[in-house]
Protein backbone atom coordinates (compact mmCIF):
# COMPACT_ATOMS: atom_id res chain seq x y z
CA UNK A 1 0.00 0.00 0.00
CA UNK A 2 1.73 3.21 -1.15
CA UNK A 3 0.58 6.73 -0.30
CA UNK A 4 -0.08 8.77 -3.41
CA UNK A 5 -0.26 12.79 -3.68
CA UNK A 6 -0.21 15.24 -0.69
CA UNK A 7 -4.05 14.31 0.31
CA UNK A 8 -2.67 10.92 1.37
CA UNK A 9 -4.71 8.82 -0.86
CA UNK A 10 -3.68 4.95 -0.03
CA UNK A 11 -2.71 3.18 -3.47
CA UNK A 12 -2.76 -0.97 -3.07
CA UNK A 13 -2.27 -1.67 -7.44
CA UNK A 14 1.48 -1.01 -8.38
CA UNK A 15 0.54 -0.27 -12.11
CA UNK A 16 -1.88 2.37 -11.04
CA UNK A 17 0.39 3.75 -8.22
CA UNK A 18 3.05 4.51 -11.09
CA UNK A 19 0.52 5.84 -13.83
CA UNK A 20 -1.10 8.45 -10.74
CA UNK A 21 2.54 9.14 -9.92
CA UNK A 22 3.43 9.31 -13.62
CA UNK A 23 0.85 11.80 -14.39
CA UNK A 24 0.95 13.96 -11.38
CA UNK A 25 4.45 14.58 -11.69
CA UNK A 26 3.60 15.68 -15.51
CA UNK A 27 1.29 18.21 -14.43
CA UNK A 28 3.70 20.08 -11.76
CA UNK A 29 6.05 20.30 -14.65
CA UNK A 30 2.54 21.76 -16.56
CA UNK A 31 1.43 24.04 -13.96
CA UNK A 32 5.39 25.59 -13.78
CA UNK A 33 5.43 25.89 -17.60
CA UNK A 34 1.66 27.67 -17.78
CA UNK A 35 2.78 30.28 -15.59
CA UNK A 36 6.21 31.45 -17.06
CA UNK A 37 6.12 34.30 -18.44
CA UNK A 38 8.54 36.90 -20.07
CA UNK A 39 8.57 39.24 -17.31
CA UNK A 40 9.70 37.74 -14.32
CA UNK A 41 7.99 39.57 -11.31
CA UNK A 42 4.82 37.95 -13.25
CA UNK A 43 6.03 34.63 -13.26
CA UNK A 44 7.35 34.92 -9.15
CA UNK A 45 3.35 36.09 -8.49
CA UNK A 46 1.63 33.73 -10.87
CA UNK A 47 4.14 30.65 -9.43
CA UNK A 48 3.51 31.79 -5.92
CA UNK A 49 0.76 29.47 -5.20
CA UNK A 50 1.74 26.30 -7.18
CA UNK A 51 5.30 26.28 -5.24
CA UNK A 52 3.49 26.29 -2.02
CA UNK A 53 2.09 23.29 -2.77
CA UNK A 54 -1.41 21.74 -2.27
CA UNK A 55 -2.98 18.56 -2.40
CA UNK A 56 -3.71 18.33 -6.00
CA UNK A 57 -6.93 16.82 -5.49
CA UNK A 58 -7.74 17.82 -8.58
CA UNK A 59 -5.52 16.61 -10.45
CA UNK A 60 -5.44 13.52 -8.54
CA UNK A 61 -8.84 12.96 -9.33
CA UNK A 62 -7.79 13.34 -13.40
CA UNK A 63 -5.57 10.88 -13.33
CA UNK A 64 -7.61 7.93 -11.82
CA UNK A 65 -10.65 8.86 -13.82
CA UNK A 66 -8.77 8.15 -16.81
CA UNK A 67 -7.80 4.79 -15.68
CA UNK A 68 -11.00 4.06 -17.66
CA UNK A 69 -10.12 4.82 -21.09
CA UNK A 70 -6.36 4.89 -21.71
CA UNK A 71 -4.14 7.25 -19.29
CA UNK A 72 -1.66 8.05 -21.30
CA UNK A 73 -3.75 9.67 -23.82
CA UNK A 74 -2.37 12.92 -24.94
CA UNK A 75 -5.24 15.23 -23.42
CA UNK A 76 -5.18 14.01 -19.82
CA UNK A 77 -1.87 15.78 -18.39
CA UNK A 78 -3.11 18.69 -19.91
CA UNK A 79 -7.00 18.59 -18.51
CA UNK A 80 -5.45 18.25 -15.62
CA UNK A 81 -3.53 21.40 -15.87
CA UNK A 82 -6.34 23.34 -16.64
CA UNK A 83 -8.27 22.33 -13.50
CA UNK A 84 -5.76 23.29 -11.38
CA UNK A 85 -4.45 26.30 -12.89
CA UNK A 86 -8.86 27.51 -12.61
CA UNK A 87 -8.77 26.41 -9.37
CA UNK A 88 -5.25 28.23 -8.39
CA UNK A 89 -6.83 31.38 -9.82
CA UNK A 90 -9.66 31.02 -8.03
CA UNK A 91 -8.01 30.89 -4.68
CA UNK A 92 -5.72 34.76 -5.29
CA UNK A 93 -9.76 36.24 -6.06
CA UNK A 94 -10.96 34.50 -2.91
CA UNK A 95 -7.82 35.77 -0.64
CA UNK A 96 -8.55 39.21 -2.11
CA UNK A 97 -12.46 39.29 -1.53
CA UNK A 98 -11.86 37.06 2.13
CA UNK A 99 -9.08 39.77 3.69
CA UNK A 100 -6.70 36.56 3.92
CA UNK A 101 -3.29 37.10 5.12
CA UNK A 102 -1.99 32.97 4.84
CA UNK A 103 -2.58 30.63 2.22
CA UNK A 104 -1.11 27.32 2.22
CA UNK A 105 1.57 28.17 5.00
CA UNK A 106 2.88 30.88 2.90
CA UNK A 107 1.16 34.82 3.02
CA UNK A 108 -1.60 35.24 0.85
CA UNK A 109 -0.77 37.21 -2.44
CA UNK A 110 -2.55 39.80 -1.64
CA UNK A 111 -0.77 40.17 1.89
CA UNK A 112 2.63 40.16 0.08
CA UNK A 113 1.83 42.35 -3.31
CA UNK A 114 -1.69 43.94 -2.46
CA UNK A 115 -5.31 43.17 -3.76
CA UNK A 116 -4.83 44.61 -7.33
CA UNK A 117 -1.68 42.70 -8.25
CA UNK A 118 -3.54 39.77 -6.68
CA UNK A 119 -6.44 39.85 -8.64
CA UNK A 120 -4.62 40.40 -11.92
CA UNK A 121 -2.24 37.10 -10.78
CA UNK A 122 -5.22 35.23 -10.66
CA UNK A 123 -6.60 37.20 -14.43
CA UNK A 124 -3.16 35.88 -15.74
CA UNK A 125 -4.10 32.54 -14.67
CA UNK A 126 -7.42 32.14 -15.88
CA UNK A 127 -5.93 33.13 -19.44
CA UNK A 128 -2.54 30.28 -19.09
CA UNK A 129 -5.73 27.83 -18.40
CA UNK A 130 -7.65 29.09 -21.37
CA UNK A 131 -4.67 28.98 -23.65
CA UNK A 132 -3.82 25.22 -22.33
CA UNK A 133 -7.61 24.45 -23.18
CA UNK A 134 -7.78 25.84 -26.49
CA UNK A 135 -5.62 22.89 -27.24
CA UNK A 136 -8.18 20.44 -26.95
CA UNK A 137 -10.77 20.98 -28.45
CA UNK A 138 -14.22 22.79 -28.38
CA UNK A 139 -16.23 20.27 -26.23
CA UNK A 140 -13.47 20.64 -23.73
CA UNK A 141 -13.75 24.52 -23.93
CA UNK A 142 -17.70 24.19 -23.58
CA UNK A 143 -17.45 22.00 -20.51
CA UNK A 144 -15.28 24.59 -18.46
CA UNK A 145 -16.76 27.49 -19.52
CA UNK A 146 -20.18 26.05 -18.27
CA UNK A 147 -18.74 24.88 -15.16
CA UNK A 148 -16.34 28.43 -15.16
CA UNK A 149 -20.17 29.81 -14.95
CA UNK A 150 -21.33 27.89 -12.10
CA UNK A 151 -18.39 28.57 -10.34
CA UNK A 152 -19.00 32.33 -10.23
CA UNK A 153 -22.26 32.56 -10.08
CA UNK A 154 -21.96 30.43 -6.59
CA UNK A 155 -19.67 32.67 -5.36
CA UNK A 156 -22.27 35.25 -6.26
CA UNK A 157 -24.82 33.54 -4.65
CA UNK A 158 -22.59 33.41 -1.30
CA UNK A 159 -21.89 36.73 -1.57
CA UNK A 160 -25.53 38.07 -1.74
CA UNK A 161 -26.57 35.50 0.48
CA UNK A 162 -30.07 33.78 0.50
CA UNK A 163 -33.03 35.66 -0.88
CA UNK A 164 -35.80 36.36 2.09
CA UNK A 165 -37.18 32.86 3.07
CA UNK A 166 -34.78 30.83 1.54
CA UNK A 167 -33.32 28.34 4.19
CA UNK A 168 -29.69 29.11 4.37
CA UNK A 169 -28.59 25.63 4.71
CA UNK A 170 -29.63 24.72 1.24
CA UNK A 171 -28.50 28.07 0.39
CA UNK A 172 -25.17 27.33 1.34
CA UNK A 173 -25.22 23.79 -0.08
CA UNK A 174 -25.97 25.16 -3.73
CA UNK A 175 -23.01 27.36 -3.26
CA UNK A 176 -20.61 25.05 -2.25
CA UNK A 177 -22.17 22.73 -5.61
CA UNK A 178 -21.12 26.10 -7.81
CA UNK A 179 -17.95 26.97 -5.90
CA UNK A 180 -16.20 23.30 -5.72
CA UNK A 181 -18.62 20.78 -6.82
CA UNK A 182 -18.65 22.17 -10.38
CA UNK A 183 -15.38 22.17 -10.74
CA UNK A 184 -13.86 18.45 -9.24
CA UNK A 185 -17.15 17.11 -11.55
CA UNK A 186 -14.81 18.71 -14.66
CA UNK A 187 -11.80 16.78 -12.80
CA UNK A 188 -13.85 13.72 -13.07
CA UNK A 189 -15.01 14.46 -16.69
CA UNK A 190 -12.37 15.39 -18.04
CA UNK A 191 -10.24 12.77 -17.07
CA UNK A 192 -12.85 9.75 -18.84
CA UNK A 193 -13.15 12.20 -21.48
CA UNK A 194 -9.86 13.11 -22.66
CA UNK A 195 -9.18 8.89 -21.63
CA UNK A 196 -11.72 8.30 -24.64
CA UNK A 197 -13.63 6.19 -21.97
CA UNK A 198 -17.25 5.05 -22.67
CA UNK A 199 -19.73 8.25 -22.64
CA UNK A 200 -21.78 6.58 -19.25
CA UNK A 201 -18.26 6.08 -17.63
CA UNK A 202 -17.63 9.85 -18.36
CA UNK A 203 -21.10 10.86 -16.71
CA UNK A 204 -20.61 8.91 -13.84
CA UNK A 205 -17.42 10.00 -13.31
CA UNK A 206 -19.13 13.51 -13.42
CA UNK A 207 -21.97 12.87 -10.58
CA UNK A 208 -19.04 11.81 -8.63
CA UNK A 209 -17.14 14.60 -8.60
CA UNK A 210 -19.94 16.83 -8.29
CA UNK A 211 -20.78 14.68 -4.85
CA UNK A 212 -16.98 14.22 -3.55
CA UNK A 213 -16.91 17.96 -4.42
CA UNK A 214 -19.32 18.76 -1.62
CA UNK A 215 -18.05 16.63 0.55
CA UNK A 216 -14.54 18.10 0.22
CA UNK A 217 -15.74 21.19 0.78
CA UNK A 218 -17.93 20.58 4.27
CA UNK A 219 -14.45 18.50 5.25
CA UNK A 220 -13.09 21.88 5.26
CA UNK A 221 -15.89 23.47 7.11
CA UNK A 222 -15.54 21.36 9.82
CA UNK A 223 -11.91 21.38 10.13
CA UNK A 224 -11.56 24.74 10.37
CA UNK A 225 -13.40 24.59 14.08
CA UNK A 226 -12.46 20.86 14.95
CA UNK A 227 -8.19 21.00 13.75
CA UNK A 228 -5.80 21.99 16.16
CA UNK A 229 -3.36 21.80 13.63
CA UNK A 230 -3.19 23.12 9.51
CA UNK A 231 -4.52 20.21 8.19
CA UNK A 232 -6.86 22.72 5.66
CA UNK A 233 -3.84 24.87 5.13
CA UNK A 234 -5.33 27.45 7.25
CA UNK A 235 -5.29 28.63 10.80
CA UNK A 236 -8.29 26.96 12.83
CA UNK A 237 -10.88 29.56 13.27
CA UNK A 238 -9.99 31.73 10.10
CA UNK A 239 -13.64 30.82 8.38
CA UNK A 240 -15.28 32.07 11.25
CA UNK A 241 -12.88 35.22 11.99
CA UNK A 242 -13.80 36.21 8.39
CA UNK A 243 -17.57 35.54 8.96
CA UNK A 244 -17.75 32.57 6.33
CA UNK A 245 -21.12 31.12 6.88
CA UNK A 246 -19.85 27.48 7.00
CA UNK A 247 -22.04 24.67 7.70
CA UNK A 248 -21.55 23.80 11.54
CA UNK A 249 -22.36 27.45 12.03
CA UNK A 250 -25.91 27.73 10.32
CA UNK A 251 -26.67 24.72 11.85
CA UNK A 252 -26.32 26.22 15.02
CA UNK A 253 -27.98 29.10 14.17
CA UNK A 254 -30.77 26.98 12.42
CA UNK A 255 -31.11 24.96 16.10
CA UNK A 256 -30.58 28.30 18.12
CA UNK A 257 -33.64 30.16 15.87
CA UNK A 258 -36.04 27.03 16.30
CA UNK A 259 -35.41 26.25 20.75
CA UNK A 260 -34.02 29.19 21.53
CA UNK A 261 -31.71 27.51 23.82
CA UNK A 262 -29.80 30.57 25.77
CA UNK A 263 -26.15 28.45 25.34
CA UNK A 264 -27.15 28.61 21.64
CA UNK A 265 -28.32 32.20 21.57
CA UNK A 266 -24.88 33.20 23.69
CA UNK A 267 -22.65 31.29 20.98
CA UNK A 268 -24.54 33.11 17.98
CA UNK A 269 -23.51 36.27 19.48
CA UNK A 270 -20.51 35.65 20.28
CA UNK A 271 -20.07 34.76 16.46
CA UNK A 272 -21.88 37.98 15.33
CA UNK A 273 -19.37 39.90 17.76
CA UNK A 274 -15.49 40.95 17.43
CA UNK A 275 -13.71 37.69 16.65
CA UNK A 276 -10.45 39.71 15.62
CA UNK A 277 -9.63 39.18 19.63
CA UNK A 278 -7.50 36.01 20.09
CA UNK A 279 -9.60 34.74 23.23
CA UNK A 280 -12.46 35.05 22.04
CA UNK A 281 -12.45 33.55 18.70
CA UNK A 282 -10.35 30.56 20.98
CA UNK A 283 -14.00 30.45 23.39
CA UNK A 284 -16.00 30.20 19.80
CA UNK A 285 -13.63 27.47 18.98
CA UNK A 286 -13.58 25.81 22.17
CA UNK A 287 -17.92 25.78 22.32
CA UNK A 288 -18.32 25.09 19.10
CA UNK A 289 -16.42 21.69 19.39
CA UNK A 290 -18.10 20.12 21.74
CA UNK A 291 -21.12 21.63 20.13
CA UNK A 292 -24.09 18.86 18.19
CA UNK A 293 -24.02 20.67 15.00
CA UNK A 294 -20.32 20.27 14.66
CA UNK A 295 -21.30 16.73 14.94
CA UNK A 296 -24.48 17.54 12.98
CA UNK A 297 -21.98 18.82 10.01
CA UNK A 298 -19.57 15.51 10.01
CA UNK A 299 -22.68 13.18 9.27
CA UNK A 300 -23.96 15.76 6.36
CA UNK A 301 -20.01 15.38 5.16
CA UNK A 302 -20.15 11.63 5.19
CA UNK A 303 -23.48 11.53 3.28
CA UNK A 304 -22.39 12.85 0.48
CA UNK A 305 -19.17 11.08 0.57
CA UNK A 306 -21.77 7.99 0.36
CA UNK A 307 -23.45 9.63 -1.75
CA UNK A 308 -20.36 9.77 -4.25
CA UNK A 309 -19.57 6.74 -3.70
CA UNK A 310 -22.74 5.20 -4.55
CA UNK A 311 -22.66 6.71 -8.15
CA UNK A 312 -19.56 4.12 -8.56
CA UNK A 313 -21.70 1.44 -9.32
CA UNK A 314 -22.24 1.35 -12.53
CA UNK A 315 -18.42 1.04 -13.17
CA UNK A 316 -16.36 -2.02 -13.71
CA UNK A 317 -14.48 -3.10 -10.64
CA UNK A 318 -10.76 -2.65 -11.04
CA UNK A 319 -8.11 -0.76 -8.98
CA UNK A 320 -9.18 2.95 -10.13
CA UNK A 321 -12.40 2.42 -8.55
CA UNK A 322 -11.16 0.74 -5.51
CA UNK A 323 -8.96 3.98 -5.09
CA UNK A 324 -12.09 6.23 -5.90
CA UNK A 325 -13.85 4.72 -2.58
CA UNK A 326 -11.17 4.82 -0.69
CA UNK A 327 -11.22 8.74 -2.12
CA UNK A 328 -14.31 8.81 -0.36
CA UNK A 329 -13.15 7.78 3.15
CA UNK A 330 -10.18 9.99 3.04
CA UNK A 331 -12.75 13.12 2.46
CA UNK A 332 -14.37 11.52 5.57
CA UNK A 333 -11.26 11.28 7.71
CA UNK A 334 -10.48 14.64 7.02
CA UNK A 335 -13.49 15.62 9.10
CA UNK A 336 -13.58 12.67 11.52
């Protein structure tokens, strides 16, 4: 059993430990070649991000999707690319808009060169990934401008927040589809696609990463309150210090609102309150913990995990889908 990729997914087939290996290591060299460029304060900004690392879940997820078609096909490396560069983009726009000082152990872009050179970092990737994507083909472009779409328009949608009477749970859960479901479903497409793997094994590969997708992201919601460490790559407690309505926290306030329990009522304003102050957001931290929805939020994490990894099904077993479950539990652990 080998360890593959920074997320720590376990690998038990040797010939599919060496093609993930094989093709991860091709897109690094990718993602350093996208963001050269001629003038080399650009390149430092627009390399910032993939030198700090990451876990690559994205591409991760490329590479064992095409394990259904053929994986060395000469579009895979390069979908892969494109994913991540969107993704890497996506994350200098989100420091900016989020105040974030630390990304990934490192300071934020924007902490080190401002918001403007930030944003325009994150411009100059979006074009590298459009300019890698021309390359194969117009379905290909289709696919990640619709899911490019989605993207935005959930981070819209979080932005505005949920129209009168909307419940913000499911709110928040059709944001999190647009913000990171849409895109790890492209990870999952384009990976049988570009594979030439049968069209149902491409759509299933799809509802899975749409489902994983969500997963992923509540992992992250919960770690933020439950890690002591930097498992997410961020301080625990920064969602909440930069009032991101994650999911353990509107289920509190959905359970506060409906018994009006005074513990829960005390917590919620604490939250609404200065969490800038070191003890205090540490007494958030320290409640919310020991708190049911925290609990409340692993169980919605592992049903969709369960959810992904019921869509499986339909595919032929073999050592790619072995290591897409066991995908599964590792989103799970993550929050566990």
């Amino acid at each position: 059993m080998t360890v593959v990729g920074p997320f720590g997914l376990s690998v038990r087939d040797q010939a599919l430990e060496a093609d993930v290996q094989a093709g991860l290591a091709a897109v690094e060299e990718g993602l350093l070649e996208a963001t050269k460029s001629g003038v080399p304060f650009i390149t430092e900004a627009a390399q910032h991000l993939v030198r700090a690392g990451g876990k690559r879940f994205r591409p991760l997820l490329v590479m064992l999707a095409a394990q259904f078609g053929d994986p060395y096909a000469p579009g895979v490396v390069p979908s892969a690319v494109v994913v991540e560069l969107t993704h890497l983009a996506t994350l200098y726009h989100d420091d900016v808009m989020d105040e974030a000082d630390m990304r990934r152990g490192a300071p934020s872009a924007n902490a080190r060169w401002g918001n403007s050179l930030a944003v325009l970092t994150g411009d100059f990737l979006f074009s590298r990934a459009s300019r890698v994507l021309a390359d194969l083909g117009p379905e290909a472009v289709r696919i990640q401008a619709e899911a490019f779409e989605r993207l935005v328009t959930g981070q819209i949608l979080e932005t505005a927040g949920p129209l009168d009477g909307r419940d913000p749970i499911e709110h928040y859960l059709d944001v999190i589809g647009g913000k990171t479901g849409s895109l790890i479903a492209v990870a999952g497409r384009y990976g049988a696609m570009m594979s030439g793997a049968d069209e149902r094994v491409v759509e299933t590969l799809t509802h899975y990463g749409e489902r994983l997708g969500t997963a992923f992201q509540l992992a992250d919601d919960v770690l933020d309150i439950a890690s002591d460490s930097h498992e997410s790559g961020k301080t625990p407690g920064t969602d909440l210090r930069e009032g991101i309505p994650t999911l353990p926290v509107l289920h509190l306030r959905a359970r506060a609102e409906a018994t009006g329990d005074p513990d829960d009522l005390e917590l919620c304003a604490l939250l609404d309150g200065d969490l800038s102050d070191d003890d205090r957001l540490a007494e958030v931290l320290r409640r919310l913990r020991v708190h049911p929805a925290l609990e409340q939020a692993r169980r919605d994490t592992v049903r969709y995990a369960e959810e992904a990894r019921a869509t499986l099904a339909p595919l032929p077993a073999c050592p790619a889908r072995t290591a897409l479950e066991e995908l599964c539990d590792a989103v799970v652990h993550r929050a566990g």
